[in-house]
Protein backbone atom coordinates (compact mmCIF):
# COMPACT_ATOMS: atom_id res chain seq x y z
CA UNK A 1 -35.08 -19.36 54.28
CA UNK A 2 -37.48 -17.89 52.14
CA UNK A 3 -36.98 -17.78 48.72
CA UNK A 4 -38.29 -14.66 47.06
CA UNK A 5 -37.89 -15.44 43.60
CA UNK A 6 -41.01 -17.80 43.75
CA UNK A 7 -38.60 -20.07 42.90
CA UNK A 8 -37.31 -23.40 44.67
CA UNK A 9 -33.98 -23.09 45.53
CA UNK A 10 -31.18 -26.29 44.41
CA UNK A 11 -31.36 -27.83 47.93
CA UNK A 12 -35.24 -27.35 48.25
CA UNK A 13 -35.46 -29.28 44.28
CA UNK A 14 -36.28 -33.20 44.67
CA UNK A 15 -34.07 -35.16 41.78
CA UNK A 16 -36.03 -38.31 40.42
CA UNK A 17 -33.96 -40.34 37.86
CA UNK A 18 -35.02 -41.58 34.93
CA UNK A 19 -33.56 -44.89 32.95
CA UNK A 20 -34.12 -45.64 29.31
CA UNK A 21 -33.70 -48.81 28.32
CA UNK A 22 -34.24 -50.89 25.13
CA UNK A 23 -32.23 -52.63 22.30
CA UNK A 24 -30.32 -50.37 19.85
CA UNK A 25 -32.04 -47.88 17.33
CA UNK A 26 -35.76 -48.12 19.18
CA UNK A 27 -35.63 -44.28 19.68
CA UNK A 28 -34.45 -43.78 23.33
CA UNK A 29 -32.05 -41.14 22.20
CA UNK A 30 -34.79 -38.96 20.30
CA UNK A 31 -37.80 -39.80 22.60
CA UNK A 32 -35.03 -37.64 24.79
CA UNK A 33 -33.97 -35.10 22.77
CA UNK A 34 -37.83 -34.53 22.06
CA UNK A 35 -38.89 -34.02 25.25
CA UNK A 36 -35.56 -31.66 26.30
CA UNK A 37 -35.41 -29.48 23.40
CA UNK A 38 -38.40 -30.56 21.19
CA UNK A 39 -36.60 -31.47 18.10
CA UNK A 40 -36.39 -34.37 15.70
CA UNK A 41 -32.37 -35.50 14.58
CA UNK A 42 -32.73 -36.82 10.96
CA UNK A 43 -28.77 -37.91 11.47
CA UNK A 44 -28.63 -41.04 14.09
CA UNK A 45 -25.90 -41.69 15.92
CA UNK A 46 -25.72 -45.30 18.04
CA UNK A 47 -25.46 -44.01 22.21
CA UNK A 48 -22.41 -44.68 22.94
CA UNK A 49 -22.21 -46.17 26.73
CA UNK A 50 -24.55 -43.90 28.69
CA UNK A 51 -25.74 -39.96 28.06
CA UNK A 52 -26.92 -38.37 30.65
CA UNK A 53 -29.78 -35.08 30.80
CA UNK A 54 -31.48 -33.13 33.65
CA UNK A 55 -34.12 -31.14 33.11
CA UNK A 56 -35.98 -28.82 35.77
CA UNK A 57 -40.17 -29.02 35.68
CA UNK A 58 -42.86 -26.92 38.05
CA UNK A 59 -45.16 -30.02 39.24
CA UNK A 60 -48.37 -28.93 40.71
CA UNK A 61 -47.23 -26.77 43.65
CA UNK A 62 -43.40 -28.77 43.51
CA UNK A 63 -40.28 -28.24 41.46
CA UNK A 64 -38.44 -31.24 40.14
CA UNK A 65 -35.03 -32.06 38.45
CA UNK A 66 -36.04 -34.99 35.80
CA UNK A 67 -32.27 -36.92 35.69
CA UNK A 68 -32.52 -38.58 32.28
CA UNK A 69 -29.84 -41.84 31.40
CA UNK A 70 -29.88 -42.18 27.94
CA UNK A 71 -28.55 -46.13 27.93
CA UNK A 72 -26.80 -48.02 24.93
CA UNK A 73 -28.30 -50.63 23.28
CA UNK A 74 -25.67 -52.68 22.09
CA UNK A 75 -24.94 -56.13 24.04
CA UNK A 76 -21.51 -55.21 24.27
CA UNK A 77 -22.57 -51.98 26.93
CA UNK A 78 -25.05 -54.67 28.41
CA UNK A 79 -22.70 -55.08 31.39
CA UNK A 80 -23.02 -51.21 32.55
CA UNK A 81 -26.91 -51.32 32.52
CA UNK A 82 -27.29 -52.86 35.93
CA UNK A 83 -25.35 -50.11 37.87
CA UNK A 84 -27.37 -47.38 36.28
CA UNK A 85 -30.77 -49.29 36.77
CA UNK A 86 -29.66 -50.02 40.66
CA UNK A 87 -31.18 -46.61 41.75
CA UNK A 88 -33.67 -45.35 39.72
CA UNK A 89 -36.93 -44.33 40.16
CA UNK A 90 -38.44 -44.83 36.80
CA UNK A 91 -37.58 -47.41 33.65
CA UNK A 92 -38.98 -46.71 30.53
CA UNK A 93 -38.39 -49.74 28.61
CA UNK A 94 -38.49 -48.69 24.74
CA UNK A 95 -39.53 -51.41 21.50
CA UNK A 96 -39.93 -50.41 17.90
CA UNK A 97 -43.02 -50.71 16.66
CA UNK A 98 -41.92 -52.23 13.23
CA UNK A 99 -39.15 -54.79 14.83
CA UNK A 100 -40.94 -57.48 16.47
CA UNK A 101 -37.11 -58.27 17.84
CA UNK A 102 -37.36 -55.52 20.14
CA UNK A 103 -40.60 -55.85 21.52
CA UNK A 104 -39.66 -60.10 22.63
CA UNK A 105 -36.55 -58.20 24.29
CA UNK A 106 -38.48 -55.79 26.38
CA UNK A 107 -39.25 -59.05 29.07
CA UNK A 108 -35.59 -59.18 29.26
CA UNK A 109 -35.07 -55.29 30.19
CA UNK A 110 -37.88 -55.91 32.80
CA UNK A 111 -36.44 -58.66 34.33
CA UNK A 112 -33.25 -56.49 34.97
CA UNK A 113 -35.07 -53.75 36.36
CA UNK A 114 -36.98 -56.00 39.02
CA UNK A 115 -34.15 -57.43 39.61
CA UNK A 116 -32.40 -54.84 40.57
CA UNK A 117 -35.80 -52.41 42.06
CA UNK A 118 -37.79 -54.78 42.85
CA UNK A 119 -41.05 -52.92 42.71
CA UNK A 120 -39.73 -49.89 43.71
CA UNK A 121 -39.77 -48.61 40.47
CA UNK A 122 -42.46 -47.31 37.74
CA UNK A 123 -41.86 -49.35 34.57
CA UNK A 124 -43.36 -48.03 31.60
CA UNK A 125 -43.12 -49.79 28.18
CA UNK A 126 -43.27 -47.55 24.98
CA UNK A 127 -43.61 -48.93 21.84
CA UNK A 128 -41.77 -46.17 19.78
CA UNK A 129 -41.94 -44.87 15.84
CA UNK A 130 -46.10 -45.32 14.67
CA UNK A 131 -45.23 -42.73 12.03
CA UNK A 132 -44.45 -45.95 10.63
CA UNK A 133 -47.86 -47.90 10.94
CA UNK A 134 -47.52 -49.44 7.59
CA UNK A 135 -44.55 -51.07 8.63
CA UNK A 136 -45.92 -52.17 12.02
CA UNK A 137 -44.93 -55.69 13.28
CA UNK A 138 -46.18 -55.88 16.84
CA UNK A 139 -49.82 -55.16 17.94
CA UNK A 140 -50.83 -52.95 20.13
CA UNK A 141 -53.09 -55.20 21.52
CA UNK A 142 -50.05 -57.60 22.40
CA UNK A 143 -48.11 -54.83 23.95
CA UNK A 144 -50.85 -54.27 25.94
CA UNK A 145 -51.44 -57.30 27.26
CA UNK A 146 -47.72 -57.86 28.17
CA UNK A 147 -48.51 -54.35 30.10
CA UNK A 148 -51.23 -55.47 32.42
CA UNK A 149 -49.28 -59.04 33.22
CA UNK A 150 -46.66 -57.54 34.47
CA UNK A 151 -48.13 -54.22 36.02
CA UNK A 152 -46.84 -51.74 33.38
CA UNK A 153 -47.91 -48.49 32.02
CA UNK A 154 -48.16 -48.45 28.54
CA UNK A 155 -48.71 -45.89 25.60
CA UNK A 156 -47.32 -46.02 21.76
CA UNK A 157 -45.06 -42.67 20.55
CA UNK A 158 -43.30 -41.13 17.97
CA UNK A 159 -40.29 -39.15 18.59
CA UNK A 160 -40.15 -38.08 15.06
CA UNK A 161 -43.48 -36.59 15.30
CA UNK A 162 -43.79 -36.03 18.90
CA UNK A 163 -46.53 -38.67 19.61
CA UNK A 164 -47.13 -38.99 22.60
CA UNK A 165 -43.95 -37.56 24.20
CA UNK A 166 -45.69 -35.50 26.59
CA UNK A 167 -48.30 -37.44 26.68
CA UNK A 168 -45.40 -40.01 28.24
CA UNK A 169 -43.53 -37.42 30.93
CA UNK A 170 -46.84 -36.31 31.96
CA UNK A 171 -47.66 -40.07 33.05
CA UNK A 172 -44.06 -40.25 34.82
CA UNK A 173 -45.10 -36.68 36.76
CA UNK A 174 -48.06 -37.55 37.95
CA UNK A 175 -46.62 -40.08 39.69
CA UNK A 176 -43.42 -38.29 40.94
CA UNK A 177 -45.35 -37.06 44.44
CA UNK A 178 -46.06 -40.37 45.34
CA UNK A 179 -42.08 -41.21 45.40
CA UNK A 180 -39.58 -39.97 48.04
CA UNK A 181 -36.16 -40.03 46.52
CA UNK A 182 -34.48 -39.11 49.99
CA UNK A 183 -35.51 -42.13 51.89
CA UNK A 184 -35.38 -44.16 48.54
CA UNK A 185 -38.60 -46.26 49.78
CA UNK A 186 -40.83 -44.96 46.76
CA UNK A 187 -44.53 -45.74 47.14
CA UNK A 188 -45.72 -47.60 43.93
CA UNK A 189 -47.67 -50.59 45.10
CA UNK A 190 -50.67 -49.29 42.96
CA UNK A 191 -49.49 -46.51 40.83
CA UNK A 192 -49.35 -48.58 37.65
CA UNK A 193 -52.49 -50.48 38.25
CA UNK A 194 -54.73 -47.61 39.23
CA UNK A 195 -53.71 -45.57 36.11
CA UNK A 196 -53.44 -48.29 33.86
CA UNK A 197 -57.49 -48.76 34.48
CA UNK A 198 -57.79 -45.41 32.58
CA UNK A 199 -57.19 -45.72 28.83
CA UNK A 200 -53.89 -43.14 27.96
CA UNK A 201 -55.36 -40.00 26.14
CA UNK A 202 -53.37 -39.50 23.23
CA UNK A 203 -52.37 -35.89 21.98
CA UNK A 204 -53.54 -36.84 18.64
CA UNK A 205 -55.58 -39.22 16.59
CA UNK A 206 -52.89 -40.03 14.22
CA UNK A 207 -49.59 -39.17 13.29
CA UNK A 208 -48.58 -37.64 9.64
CA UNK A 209 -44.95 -37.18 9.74
């Protein structure tokens, strides 16, 4: 049937979901609300459980629904993760910047995700918050390296600021085509690798919050 709004209609729109993962107050929440309504909340509240967003893009010549699952932090929700991660087609895996702490804990958020995707998955790893630079604990240069081990993208943000954020979906949509969500067999062999060659360009040279 043709659709003569221009527009895809709901069964025509591919659904891609989206996990966020990390250990409490790295920013998954805000990196979210960021990207969805392009806002900053100065009053934090802990995820409780899982939150879940969906949010429609035009991709090239394809529309999209982005499925976002906001996850909690907190060991005692630890137990839910696996169910969430089970189908998904991209982890971002989220550290703070200025707690070392988080950043040791991302290899442990990977290791679920393979476990559960295997490499059927993108994996990106986000070190969250350089707003605060002075108070930065892990290098960039370590991140990195931790990236191209284990066959990550990687790129440094700041919700507060917007750093980066679409800097960070644009990464995950470019690589949306090369994933078929109905057959659940995505093709990702060399997605990270091949991008991860290119140096991220960031949105801005600094960040003054």
């Amino acid at each position: 049937m043709i659709n003569l709004t221009g527009k895809a209609s709901s069964s025509q729109i591919k659904k891609y979901k989206l996990v966020f993962l990390g250990e409490q107050s790295v920013g998954k929440t805000s990196m979210i609300t960021r990207f969805m309504y392009d806002s900053f909340d100065t009053n934090y509240q802990a995820t409780i459980g899982i939150d879940f967003l969906s949010k429609t893009i035009y991709l090239h010549d394809k529309t999209v629904r982005l499925q976002l699952w906001d996850t909690a932090g907190q060991e005692r929700f630890r137990s839910l993760i696996p169910s969430y991660i089970r189908d998904s087609h991209v982890a971002v895996i989220v550290y703070d910047i200025t707690n070392y702490s988080s950043f040791e804990q991302t290899t442990r958020w990977i290791e679920d995700v393979r476990n559960e995707r295997g490499n059927k998955v993108l994996i990106i790893l986000v070190g969250n918050k350089v707003d605060l630079e002075s108070l930065r604990k892990v290098p960039s240069d370590a991140a990195d390296k931790l990236a191209k081990e284990l066959n990550l993208v990687f790129l440094e943000t700041s919700a507060k600021c917007g750093y980066n954020i679409k800097q960070l979906f644009r990464r995950i949509s470019d690589s949306l085509p090369d994933l078929d969500p109905e057959l659940g067999e995505e093709i990702l062999q060399e997605v990270s690798l091949q991008k991860q060659d290119t140096p991220v360009e960031s949105e801005k040279t600094y960040c003054l919050c």
